[in-house]
N, C-alpha and C. Protein backbone atom coordinates (compact mmCIF):
# COMPACT_ATOMS: atom_id res chain seq x y z
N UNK A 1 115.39 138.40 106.32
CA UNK A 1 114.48 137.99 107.37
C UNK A 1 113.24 138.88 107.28
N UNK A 2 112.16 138.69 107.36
CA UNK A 2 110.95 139.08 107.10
C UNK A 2 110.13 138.25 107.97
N UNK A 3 109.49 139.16 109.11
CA UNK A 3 108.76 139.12 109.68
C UNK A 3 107.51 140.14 110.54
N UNK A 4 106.47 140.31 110.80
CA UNK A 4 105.93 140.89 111.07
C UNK A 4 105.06 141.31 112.87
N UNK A 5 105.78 140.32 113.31
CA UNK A 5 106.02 140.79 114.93
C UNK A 5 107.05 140.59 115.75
N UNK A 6 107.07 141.25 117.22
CA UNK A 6 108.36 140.82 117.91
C UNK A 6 107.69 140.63 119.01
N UNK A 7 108.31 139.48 120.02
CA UNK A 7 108.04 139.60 121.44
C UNK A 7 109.23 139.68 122.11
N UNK A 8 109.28 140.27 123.60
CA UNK A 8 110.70 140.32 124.05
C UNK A 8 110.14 139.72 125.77
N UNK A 9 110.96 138.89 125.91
CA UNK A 9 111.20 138.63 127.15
C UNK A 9 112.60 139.42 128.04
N UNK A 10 112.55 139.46 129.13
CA UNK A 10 113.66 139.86 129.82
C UNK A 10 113.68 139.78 131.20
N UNK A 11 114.50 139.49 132.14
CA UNK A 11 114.82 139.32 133.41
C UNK A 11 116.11 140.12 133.96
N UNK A 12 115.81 140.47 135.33
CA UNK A 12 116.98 141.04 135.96
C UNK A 12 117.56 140.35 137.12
N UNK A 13 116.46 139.89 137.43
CA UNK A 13 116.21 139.10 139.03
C UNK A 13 117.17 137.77 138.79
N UNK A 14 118.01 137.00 138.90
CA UNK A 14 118.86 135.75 138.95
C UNK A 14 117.81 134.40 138.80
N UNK A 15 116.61 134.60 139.87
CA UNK A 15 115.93 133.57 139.77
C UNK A 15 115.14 133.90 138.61
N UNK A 16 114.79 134.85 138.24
CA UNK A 16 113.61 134.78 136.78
C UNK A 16 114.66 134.86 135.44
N UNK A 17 116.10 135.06 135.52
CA UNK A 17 116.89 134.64 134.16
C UNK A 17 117.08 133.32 134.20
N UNK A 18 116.62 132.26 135.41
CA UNK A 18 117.02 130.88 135.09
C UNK A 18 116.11 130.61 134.64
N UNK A 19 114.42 131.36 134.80
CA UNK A 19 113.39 131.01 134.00
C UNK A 19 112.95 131.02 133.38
N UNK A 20 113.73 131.99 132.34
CA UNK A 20 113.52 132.53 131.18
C UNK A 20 113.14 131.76 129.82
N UNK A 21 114.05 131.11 129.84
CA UNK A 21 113.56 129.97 128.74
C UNK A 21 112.28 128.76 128.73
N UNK A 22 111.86 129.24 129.78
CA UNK A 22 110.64 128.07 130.33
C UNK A 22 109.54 129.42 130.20
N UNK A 23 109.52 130.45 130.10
CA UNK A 23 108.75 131.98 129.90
C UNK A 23 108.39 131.78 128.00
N UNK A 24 109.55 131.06 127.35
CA UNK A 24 109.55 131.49 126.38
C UNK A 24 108.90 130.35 125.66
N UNK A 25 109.45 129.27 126.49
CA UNK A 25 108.68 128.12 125.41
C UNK A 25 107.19 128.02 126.12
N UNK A 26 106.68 128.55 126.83
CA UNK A 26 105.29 128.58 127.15
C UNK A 26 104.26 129.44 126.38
N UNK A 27 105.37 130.66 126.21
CA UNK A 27 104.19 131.61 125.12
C UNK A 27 104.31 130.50 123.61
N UNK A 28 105.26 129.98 123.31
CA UNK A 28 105.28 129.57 121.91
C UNK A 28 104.20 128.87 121.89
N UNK A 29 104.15 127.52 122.74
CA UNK A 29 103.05 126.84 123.36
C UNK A 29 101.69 127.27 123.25
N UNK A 30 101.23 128.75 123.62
CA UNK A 30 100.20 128.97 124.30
C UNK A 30 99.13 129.01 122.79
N UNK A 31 97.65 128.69 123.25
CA UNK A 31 96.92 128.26 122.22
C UNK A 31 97.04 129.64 121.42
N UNK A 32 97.16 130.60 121.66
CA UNK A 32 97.47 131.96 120.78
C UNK A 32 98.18 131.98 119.61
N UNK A 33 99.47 131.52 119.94
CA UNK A 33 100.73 131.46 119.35
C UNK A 33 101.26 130.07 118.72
N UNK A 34 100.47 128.95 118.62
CA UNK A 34 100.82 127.97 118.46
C UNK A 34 101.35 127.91 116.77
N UNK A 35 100.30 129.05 115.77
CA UNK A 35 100.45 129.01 114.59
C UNK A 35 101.58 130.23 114.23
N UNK A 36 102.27 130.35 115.00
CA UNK A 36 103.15 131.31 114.69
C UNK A 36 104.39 130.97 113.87
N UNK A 37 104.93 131.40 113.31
CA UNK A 37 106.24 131.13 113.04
C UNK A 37 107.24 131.67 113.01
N UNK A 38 108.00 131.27 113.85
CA UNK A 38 109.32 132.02 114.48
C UNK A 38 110.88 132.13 113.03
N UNK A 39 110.87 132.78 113.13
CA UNK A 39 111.66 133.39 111.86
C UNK A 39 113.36 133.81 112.11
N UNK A 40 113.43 134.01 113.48
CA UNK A 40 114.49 134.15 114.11
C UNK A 40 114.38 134.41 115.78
N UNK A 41 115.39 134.57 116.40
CA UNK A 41 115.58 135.02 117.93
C UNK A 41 117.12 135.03 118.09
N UNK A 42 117.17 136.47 119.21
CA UNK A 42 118.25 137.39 119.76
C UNK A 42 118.40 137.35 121.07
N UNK A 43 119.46 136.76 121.63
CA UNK A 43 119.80 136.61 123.10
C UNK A 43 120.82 137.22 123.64
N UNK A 44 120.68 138.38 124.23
CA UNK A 44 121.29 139.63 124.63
C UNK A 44 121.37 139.88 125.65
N UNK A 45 122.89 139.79 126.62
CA UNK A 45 123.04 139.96 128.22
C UNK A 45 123.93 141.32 127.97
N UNK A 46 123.37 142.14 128.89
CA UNK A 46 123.88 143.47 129.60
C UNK A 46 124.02 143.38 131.06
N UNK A 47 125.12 144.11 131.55
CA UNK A 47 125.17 144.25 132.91
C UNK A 47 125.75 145.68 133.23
N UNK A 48 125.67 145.87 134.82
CA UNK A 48 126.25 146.96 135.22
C UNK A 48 126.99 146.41 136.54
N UNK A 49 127.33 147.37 137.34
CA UNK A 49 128.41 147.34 138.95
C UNK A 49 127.02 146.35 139.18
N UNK A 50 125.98 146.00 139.34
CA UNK A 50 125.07 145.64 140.21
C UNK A 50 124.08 145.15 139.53
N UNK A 51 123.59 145.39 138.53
CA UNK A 51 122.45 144.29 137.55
C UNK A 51 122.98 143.66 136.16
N UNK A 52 122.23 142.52 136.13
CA UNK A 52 122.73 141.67 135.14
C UNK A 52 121.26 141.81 134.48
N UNK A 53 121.09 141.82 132.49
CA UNK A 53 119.91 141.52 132.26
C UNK A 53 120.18 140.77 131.12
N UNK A 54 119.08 140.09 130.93
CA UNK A 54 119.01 138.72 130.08
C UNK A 54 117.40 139.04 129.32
N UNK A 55 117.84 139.27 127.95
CA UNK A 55 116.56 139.46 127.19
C UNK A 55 116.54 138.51 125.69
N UNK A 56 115.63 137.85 126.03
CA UNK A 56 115.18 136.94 124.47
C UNK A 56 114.29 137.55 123.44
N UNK A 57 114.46 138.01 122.04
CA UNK A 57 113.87 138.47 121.36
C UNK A 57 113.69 137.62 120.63
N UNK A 58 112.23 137.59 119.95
CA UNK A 58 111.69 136.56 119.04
C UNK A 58 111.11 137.41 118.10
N UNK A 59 111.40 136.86 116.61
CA UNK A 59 111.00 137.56 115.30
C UNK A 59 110.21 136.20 114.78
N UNK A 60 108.67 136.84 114.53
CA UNK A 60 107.77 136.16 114.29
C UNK A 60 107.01 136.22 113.09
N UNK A 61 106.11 135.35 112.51
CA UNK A 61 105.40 135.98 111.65
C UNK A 61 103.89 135.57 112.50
N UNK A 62 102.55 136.47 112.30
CA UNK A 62 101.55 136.06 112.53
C UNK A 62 100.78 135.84 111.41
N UNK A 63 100.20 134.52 111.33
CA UNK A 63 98.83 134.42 110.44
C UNK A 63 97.88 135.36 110.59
C-alpha cells in the first residue's frame, strides 16, 4: 500500500458516531478532494467504563 496522505475522522459523542460516515463521504466529495484516491481505510472502535470512540482512517494518495 503506498500512499502519501492520511485523514482521520473520529467521534465520541453517540450522535456524531452515527454521523460519521456522512463526515466522511462529504470530505471525499468536497471540490478539494474529489481527485484523490483512496488507497485504503481503517475503522477502529475503542472504549472505556464511560466513552466509546469510533475513528475512520483514510489512506490517500494526492495529485
Amino acid at each position: 500500500m503506498v500512499y502519501n496522505s492520511i485523514k482521520v475522522f473520529t467521534a465520541t459523542k453517540a450522535r456524531d458516531r452515527v454521523g460519521l460516515g456522512e463526515s466522511v463521504t462529504r470530505w471525499i466529495r468536497d471540490r478539494e478532494n474529489v481527485d484523490c484516491e483512496i488507497v485504503n481505510a481503517k475503522v477502529t472502535q475503542s472504549s472505556d467504563k464511560e466513552f466509546h470512540c469510533l475513528t475512520i482512517t483514510l489512506f490517500y494518495n494526492r495529485p
